[in-house]
Protein backbone atom coordinates (compact mmCIF):
# COMPACT_ATOMS: atom_id res chain seq x y z
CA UNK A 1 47.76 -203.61 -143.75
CA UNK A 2 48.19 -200.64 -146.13
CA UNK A 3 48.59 -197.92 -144.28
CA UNK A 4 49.39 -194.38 -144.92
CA UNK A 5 52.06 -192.07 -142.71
CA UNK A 6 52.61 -188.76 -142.81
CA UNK A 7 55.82 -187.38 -142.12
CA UNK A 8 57.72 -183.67 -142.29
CA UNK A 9 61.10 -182.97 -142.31
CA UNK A 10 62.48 -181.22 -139.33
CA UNK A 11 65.86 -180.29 -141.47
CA UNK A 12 68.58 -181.55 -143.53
CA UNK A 13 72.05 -182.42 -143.43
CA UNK A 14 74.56 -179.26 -144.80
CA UNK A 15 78.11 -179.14 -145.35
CA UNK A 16 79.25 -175.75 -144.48
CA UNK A 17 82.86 -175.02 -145.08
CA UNK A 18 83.73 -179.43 -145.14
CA UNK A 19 82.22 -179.15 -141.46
CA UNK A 20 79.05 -181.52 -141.17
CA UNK A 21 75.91 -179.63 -139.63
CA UNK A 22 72.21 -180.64 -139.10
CA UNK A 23 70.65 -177.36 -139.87
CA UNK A 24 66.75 -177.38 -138.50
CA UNK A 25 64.18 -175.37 -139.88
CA UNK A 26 63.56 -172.25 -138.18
CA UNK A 27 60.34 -173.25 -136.30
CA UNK A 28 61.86 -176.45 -134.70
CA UNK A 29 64.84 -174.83 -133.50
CA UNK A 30 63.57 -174.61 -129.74
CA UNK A 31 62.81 -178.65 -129.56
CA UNK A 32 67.02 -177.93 -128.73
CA UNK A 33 66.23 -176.33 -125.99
CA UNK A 34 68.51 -177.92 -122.88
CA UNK A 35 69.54 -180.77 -125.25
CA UNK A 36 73.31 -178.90 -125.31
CA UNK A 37 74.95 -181.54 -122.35
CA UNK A 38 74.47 -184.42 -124.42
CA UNK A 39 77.70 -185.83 -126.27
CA UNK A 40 75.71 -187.77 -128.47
CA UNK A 41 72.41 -187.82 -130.63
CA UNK A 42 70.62 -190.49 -132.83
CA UNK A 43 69.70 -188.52 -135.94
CA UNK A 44 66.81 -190.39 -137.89
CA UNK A 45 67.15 -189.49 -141.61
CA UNK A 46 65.42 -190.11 -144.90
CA UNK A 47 67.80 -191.46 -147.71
CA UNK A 48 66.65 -189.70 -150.03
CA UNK A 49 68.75 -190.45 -152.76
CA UNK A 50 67.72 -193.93 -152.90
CA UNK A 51 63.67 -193.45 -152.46
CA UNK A 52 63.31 -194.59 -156.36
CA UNK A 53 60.49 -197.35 -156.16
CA UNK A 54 62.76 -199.93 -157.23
CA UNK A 55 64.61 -199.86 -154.23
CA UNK A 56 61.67 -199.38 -152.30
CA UNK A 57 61.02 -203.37 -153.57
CA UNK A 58 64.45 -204.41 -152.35
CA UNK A 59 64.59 -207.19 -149.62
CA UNK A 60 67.40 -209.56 -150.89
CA UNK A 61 70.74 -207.14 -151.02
CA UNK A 62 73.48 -209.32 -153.41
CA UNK A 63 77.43 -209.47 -152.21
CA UNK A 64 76.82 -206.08 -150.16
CA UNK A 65 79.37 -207.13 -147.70
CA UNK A 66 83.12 -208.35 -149.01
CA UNK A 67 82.97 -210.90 -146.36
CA UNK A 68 79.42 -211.75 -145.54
CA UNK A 69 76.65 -214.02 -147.67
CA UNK A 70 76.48 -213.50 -151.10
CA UNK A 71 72.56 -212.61 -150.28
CA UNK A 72 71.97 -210.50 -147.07
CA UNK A 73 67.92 -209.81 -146.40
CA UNK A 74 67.56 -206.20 -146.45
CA UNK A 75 66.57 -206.12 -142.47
CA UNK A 76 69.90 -207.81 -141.76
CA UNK A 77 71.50 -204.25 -143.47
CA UNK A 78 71.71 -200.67 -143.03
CA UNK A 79 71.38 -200.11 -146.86
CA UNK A 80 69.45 -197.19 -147.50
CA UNK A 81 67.37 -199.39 -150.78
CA UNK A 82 64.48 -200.73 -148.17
CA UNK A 83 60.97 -200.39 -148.44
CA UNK A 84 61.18 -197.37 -146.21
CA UNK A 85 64.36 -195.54 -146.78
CA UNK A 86 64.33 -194.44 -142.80
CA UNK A 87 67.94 -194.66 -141.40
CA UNK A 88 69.39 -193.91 -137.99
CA UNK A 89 72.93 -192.54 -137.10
CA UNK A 90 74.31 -191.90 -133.78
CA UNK A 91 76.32 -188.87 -133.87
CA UNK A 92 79.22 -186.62 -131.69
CA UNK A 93 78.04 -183.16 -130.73
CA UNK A 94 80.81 -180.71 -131.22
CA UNK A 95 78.73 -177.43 -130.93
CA UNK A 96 74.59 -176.76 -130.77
CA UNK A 97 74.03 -173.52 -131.86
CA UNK A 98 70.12 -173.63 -130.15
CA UNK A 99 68.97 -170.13 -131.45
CA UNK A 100 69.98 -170.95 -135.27
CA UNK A 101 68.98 -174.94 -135.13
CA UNK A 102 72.53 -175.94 -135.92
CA UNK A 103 74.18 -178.81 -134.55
CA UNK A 104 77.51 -179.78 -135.41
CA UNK A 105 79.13 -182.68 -135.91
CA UNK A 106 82.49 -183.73 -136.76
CA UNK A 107 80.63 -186.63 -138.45
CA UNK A 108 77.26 -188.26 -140.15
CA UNK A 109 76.98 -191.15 -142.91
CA UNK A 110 74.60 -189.44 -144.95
CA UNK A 111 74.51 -187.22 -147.46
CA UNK A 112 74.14 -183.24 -147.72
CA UNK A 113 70.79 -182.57 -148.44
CA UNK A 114 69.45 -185.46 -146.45
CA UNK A 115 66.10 -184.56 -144.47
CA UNK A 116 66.06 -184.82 -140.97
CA UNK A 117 62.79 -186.48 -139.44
CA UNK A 118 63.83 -186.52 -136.00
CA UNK A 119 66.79 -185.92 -133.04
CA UNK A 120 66.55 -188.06 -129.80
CA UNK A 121 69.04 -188.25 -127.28
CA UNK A 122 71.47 -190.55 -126.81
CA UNK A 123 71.44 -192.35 -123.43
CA UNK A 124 74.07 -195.04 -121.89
CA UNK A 125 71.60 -197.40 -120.93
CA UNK A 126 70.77 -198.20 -124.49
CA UNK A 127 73.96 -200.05 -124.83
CA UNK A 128 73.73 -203.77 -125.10
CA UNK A 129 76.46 -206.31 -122.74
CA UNK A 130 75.76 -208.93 -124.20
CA UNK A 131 75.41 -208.23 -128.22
CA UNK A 132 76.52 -210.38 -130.70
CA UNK A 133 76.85 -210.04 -134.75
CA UNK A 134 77.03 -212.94 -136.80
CA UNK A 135 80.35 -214.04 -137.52
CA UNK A 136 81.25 -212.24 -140.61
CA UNK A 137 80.75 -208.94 -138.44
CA UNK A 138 82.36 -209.72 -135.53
CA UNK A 139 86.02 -207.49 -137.00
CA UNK A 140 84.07 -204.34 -137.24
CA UNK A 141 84.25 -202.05 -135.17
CA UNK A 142 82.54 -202.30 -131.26
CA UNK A 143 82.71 -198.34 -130.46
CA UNK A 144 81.76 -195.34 -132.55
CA UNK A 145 84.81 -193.92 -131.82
CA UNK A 146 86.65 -196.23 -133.66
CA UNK A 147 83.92 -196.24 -136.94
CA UNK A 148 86.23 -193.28 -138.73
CA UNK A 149 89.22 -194.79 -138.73
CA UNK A 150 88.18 -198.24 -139.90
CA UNK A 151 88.63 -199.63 -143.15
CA UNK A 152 85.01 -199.66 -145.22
CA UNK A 153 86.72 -199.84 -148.66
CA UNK A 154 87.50 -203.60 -147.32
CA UNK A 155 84.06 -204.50 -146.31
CA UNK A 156 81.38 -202.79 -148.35
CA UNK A 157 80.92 -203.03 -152.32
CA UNK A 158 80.87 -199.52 -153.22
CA UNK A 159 80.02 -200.68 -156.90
């Protein structure tokens, strides 16, 4: 099952002035149309920076996690080195600035210069009672809200 996809980026991720913005190309700017009373949006990005073909092989990730399985399959992982580099964040809207294609953000885990490929909305009913994590997971944090002001440099290998 080899099959080819075809997809355009809608944008990027820009820093303007330390402030993170998803800045749209001109001639998708009215897909914002009415999206401005949402609080939150699930940006799907390409990582870009890791679309090298070796990483596009990568299914075993090694001591990724300080407290997790020395080997985590790449599916159990949000590490951008997959087979497609597609990743998903859910942001805050601070401002959408419809006319321009600019929606800001106070914060997005990817880098500037990262395409966009797509903005849905984010809805309360996609939220999960009961979710679990395996057990090495189970400290992080439960609510976006708390994702900033958590501790990373004790969980990830940045190496």
């Amino acid at each position: 099952m080899n099959k080819t996809f075809q997809i355009n980026a809608i944008g990027q991720v820009k820093l303007i002035k330390d402030k993170c913005v998803i800045e749209l190309d001109s001639n998708y700017s009215s897909g914002l149309t009415q999206i401005e009373g949402f609080s939150h949006l699930q940006i799907i990005w390409w990582a870009h920076l890791t679309d090298e073909p070796p990483n596009r092989e990568t299914l075993i990730a090694e001591k990724l996690f300080k407290k997790a399985p020395d080997r985590v399959g790449i599916f159990g992982t949000r590490a951008p080195s997959r087979p497609n580099p597609i990743m998903i964040s859910t942001i805050k809207v601070e401002k959408i600035d419809v006319k321009n294609g600019i929606i800001h953000t106070p914060f997005i885990d990817s880098e500037p210069g990262s395409p966009i490929l797509d903005i849905k909305p984010y809805f309360p009913m996609e939220r999960v009672k009961k979710c679990y994590v395996p057990e090495w997971f189970k400290h992080w944090p439960e609510w976006a809200e708390e994702v900033m002001s958590f501790n990373w440099q004790n969980e990830i290998n940045f190496d």
